[in-house]
Protein backbone atom coordinates (compact mmCIF):
# COMPACT_ATOMS: atom_id res chain seq x y z
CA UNK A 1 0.00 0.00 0.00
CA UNK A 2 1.10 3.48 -1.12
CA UNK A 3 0.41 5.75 1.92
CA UNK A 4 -1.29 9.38 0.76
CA UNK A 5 2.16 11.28 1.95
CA UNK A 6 4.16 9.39 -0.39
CA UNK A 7 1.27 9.76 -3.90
CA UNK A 8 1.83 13.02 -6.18
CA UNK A 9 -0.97 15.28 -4.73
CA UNK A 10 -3.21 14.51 -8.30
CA UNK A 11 -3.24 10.70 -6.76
CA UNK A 12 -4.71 10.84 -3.53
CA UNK A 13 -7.64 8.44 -3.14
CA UNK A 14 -9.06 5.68 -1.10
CA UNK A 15 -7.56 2.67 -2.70
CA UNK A 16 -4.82 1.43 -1.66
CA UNK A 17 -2.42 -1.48 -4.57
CA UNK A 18 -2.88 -4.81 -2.65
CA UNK A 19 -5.48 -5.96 -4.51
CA UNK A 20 -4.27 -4.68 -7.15
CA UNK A 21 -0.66 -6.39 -6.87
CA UNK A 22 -3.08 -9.36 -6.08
CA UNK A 23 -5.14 -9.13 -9.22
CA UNK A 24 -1.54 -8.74 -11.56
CA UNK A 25 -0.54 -12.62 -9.74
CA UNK A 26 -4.14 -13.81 -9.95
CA UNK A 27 -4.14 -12.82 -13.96
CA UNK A 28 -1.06 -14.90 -14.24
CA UNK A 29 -2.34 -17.45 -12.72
CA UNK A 30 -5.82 -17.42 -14.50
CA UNK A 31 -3.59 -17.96 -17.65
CA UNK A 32 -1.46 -20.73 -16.93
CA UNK A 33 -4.62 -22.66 -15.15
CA UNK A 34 -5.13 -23.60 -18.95
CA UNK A 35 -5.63 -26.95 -20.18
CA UNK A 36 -3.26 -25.53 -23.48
CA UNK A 37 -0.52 -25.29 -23.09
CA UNK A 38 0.98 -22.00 -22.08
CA UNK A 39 4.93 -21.43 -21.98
CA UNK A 40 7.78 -19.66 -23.58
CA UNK A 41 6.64 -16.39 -22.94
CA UNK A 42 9.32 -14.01 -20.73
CA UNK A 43 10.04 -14.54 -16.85
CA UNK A 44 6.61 -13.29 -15.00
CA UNK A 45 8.56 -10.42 -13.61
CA UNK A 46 8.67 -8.65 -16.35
CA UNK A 47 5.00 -8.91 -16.98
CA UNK A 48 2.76 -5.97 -17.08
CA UNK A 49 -0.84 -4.47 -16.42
CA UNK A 50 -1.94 -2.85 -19.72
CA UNK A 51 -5.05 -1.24 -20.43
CA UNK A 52 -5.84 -3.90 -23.00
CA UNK A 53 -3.86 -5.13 -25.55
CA UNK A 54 -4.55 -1.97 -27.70
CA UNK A 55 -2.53 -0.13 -25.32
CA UNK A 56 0.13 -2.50 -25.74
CA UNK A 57 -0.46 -2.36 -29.44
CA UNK A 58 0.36 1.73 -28.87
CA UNK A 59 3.50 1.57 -27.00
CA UNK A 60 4.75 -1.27 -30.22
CA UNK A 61 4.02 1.43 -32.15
CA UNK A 62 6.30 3.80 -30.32
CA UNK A 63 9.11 1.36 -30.19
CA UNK A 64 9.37 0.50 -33.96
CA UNK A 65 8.69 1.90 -37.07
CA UNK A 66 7.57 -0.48 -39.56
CA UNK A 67 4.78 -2.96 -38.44
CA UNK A 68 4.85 -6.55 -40.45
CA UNK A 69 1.62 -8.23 -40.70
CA UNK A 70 0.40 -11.24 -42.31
CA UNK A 71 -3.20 -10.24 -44.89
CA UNK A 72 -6.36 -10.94 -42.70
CA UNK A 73 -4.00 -9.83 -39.72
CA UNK A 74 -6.09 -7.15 -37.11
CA UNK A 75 -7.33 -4.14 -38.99
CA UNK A 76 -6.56 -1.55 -36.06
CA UNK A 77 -2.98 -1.64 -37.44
CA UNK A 78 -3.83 -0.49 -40.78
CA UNK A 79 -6.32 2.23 -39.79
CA UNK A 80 -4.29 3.65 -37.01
CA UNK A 81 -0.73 3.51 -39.39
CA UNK A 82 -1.82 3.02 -42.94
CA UNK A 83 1.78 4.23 -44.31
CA UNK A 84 3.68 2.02 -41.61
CA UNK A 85 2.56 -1.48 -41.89
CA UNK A 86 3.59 -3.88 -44.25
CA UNK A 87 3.47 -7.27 -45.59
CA UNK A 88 6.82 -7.99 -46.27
CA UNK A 89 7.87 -9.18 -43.31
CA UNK A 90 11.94 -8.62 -44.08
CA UNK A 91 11.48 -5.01 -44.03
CA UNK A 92 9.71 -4.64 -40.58
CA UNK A 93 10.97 -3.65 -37.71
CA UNK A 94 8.40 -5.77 -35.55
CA UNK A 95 6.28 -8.23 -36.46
CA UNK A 96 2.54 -8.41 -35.15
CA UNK A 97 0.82 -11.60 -35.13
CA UNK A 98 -2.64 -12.70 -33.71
CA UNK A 99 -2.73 -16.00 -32.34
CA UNK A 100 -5.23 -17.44 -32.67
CA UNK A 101 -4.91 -15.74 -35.95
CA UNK A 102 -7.40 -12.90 -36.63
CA UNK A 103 -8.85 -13.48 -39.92
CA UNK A 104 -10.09 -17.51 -38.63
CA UNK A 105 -9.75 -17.70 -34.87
CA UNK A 106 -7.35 -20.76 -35.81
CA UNK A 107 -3.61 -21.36 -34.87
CA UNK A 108 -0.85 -18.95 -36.23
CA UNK A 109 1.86 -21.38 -35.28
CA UNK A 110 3.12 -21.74 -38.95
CA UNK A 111 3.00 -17.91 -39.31
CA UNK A 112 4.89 -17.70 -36.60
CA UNK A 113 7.20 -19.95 -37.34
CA UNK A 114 7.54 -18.61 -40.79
CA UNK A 115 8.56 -15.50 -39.05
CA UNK A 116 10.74 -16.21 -36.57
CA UNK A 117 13.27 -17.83 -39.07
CA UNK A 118 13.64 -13.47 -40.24
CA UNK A 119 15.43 -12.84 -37.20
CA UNK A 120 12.50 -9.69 -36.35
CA UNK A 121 11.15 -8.97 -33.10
CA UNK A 122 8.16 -10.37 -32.69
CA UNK A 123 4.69 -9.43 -30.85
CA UNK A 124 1.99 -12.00 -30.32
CA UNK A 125 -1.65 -10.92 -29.71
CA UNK A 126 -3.51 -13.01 -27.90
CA UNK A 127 -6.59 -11.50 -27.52
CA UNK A 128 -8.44 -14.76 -28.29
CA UNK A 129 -7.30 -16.59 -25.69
CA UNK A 130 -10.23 -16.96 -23.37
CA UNK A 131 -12.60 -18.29 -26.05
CA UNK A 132 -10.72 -21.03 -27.95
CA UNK A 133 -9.52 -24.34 -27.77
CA UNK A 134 -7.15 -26.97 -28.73
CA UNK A 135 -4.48 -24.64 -29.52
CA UNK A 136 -0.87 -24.18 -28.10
CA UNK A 137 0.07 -21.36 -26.67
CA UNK A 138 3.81 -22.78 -26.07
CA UNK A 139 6.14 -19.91 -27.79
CA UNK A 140 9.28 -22.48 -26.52
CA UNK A 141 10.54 -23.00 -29.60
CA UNK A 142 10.97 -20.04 -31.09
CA UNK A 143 13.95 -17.37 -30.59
CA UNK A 144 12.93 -14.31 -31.44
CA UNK A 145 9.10 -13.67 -29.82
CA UNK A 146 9.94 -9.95 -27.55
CA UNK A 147 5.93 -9.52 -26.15
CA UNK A 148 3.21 -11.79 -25.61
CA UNK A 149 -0.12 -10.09 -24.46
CA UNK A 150 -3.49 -11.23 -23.07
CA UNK A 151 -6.79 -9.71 -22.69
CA UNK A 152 -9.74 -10.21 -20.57
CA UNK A 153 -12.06 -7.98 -22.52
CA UNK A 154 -13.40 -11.44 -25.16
CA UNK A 155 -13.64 -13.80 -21.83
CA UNK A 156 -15.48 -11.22 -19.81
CA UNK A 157 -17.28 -9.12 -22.36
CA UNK A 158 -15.57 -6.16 -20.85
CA UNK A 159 -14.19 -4.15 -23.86
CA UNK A 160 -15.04 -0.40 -22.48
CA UNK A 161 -13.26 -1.42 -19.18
CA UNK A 162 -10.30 -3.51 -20.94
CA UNK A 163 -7.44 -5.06 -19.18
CA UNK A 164 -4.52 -6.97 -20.13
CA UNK A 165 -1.28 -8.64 -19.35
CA UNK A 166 1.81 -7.76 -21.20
CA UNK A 167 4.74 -10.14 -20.83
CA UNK A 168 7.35 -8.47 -22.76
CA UNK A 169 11.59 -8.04 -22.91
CA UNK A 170 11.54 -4.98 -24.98
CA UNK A 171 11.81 -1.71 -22.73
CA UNK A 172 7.97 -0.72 -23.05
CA UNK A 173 6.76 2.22 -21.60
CA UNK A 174 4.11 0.04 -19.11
CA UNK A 175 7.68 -0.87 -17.57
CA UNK A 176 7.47 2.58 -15.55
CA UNK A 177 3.77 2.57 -14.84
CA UNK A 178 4.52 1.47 -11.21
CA UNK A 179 7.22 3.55 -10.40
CA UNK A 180 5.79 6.52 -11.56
CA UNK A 181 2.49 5.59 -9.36
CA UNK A 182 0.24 5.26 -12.31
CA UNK A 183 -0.96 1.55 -11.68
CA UNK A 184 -4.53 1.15 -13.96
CA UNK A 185 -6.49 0.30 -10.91
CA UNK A 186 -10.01 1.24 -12.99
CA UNK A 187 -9.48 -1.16 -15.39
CA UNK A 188 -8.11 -3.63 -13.20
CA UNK A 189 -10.85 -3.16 -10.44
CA UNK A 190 -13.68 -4.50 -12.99
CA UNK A 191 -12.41 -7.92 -13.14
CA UNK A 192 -11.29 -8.76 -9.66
CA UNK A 193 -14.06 -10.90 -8.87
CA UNK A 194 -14.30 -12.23 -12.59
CA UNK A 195 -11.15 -14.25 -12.63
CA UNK A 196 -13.27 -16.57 -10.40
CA UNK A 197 -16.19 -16.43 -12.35
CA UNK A 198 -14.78 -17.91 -15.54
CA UNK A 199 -11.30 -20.19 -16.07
CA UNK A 200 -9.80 -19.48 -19.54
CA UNK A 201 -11.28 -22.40 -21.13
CA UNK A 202 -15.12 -22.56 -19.83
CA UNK A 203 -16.55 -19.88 -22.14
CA UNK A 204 -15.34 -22.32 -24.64
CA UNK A 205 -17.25 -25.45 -23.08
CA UNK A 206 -20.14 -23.37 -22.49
CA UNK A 207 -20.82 -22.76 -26.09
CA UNK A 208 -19.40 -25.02 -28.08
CA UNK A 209 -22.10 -26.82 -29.32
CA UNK A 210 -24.20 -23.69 -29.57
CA UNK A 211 -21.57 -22.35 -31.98
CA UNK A 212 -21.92 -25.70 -33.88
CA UNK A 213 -25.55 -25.35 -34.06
CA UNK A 214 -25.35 -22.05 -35.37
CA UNK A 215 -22.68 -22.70 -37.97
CA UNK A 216 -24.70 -26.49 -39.50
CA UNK A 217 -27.71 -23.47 -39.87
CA UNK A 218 -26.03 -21.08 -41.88
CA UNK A 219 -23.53 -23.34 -43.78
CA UNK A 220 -20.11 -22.37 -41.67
CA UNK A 221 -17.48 -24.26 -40.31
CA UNK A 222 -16.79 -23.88 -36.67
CA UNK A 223 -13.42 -22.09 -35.64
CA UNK A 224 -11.33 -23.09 -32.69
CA UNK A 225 -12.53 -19.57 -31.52
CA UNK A 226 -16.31 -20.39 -30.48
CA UNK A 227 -17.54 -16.78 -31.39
CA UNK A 228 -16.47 -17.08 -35.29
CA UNK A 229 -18.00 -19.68 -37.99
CA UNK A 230 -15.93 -19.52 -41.22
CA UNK A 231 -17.14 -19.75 -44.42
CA UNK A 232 -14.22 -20.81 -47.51
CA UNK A 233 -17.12 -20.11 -50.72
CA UNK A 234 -18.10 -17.56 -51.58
CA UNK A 235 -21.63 -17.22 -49.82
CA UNK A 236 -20.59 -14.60 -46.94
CA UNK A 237 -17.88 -12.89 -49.28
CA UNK A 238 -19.10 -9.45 -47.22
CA UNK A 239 -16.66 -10.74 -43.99
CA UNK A 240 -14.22 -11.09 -46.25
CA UNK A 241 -10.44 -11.72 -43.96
CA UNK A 242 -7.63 -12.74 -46.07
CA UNK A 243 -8.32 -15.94 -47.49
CA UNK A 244 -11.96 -17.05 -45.64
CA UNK A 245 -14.96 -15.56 -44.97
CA UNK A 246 -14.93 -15.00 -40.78
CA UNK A 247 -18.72 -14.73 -39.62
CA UNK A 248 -18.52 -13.13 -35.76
CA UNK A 249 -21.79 -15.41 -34.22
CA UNK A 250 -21.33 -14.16 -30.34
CA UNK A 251 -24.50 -12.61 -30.10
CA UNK A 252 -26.31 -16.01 -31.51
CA UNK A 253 -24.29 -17.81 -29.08
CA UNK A 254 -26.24 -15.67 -26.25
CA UNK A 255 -29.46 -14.66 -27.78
CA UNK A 256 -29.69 -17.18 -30.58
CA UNK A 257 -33.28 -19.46 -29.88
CA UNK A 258 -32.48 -21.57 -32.71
């Protein structure tokens, strides 16, 4: 606890950083309680409360210049940096790479692999994680993955109060957050109770088979993320994401009679 004497006089408040330090060791362990395997990412120490992983998407952008993606990668890259991103990987400066992969909720382990052999720092976003299955989130094997970052905002529905966890070795700005007293204790303060609530792999179990209902009624294939159904025609050629046709089906999951 950070006594009131010792806050810059703009911090004073009634909350003290207990459960806040608490919530930062309960996040880490609310990821590794996975039944996929998690490991490979950097030593938990130098893991790090974000404000979601678009705030950990912002400080990349401070840190390097060109952004490599791979085509049905996140679009938030391309509409925040249009003239910076790229997809030829050997001329980026960092590499950004969903996993599960954006455009199909599916693994990006070949993409990643692919990548890692360029000798580029690389960022994995695993904002998925928390509705998928059946995928590996073991980065052990490769050499040159720099941040790994998780978000509670798809598990919890909490987007407009979004939280993450940025494991990173690269000397990110979040690195100074807590000694400069600027801990995000609103963002953080939304989920303490909601670690409990869910485990990382429930929402998965809880609507599976809903998701495959929904996808054998409008001709999809179910992803390994249960809130997409994927389409490889040409019948939903509107959600067009790279190469397949990504349907988002989260509110049929929930509201869905079928």
């Amino acid at each position: 606890m950070i006594s009131n004497a010792a806050r810059p006089i703009e911090f004073y408040g009634s909350y003290d950083l207990e459960d806040y330090t608490d919530f930062h060791v309960r996040f880490i362990e609310w990821i590794k309680s996975s039944e996929q395997p998690v490991a490979g990412l950097p030593p938990d120490n130098q893991s790090f409360i974000v404000s979601g992983i678009t705030d950990a998407f912002h400080q990349t952008y401070s840190l390097y210049n060109k952004i490599g993606i791979y085509k049905g990668e996140y679009g938030y890259h391309e509409k925040v940096f249009p003239d910076r991103v790229t997809y030829d990987l050997e001329k980026a400066n960092v590499i950004i790479i969903s996993h599960p992969f954006s455009a199909d909720g599916e693994c990006s382990h070949s993409k990643i692999a692919q990548a890692d052999k360029l000798g580029i720092p690389i960022f994995i976003d695993c904002a998925f994680f928390g509705v998928c299955a059946g995928i590996s989130f073991d980065f052990s094997q490769y050499k040159n993955i720099h941040s790994v970052c998780f978000s509670l905002s798809k598990t919890f529905g909490t987007g407009w109060q979004r939280v993450g966890l940025l494991y990173t070795i690269d000397n990110y700005p979040a690195r100074v957050y807590s000694d400069w007293q600027y801990p995000l204790t609103a963002c953080a303060e939304r989920h303490y109770d909601l670690l409990s609530k869910y485990g990382p792999d429930d929402l998965y179990k809880k609507y599976r088979f809903k998701q495959e209902q929904i996808c054998s009624k409008l001709g999809l294939v179910p992803s390994s993320t249960v809130i997409f159904g994927l389409d490889y025609t040409n019948k939903y050629d509107q959600y067009k994401r790279g190469d397949v046709n990504r349907l988002c089906i989260s509110q049929g999951l929930i509201y869905d009679p079928l």
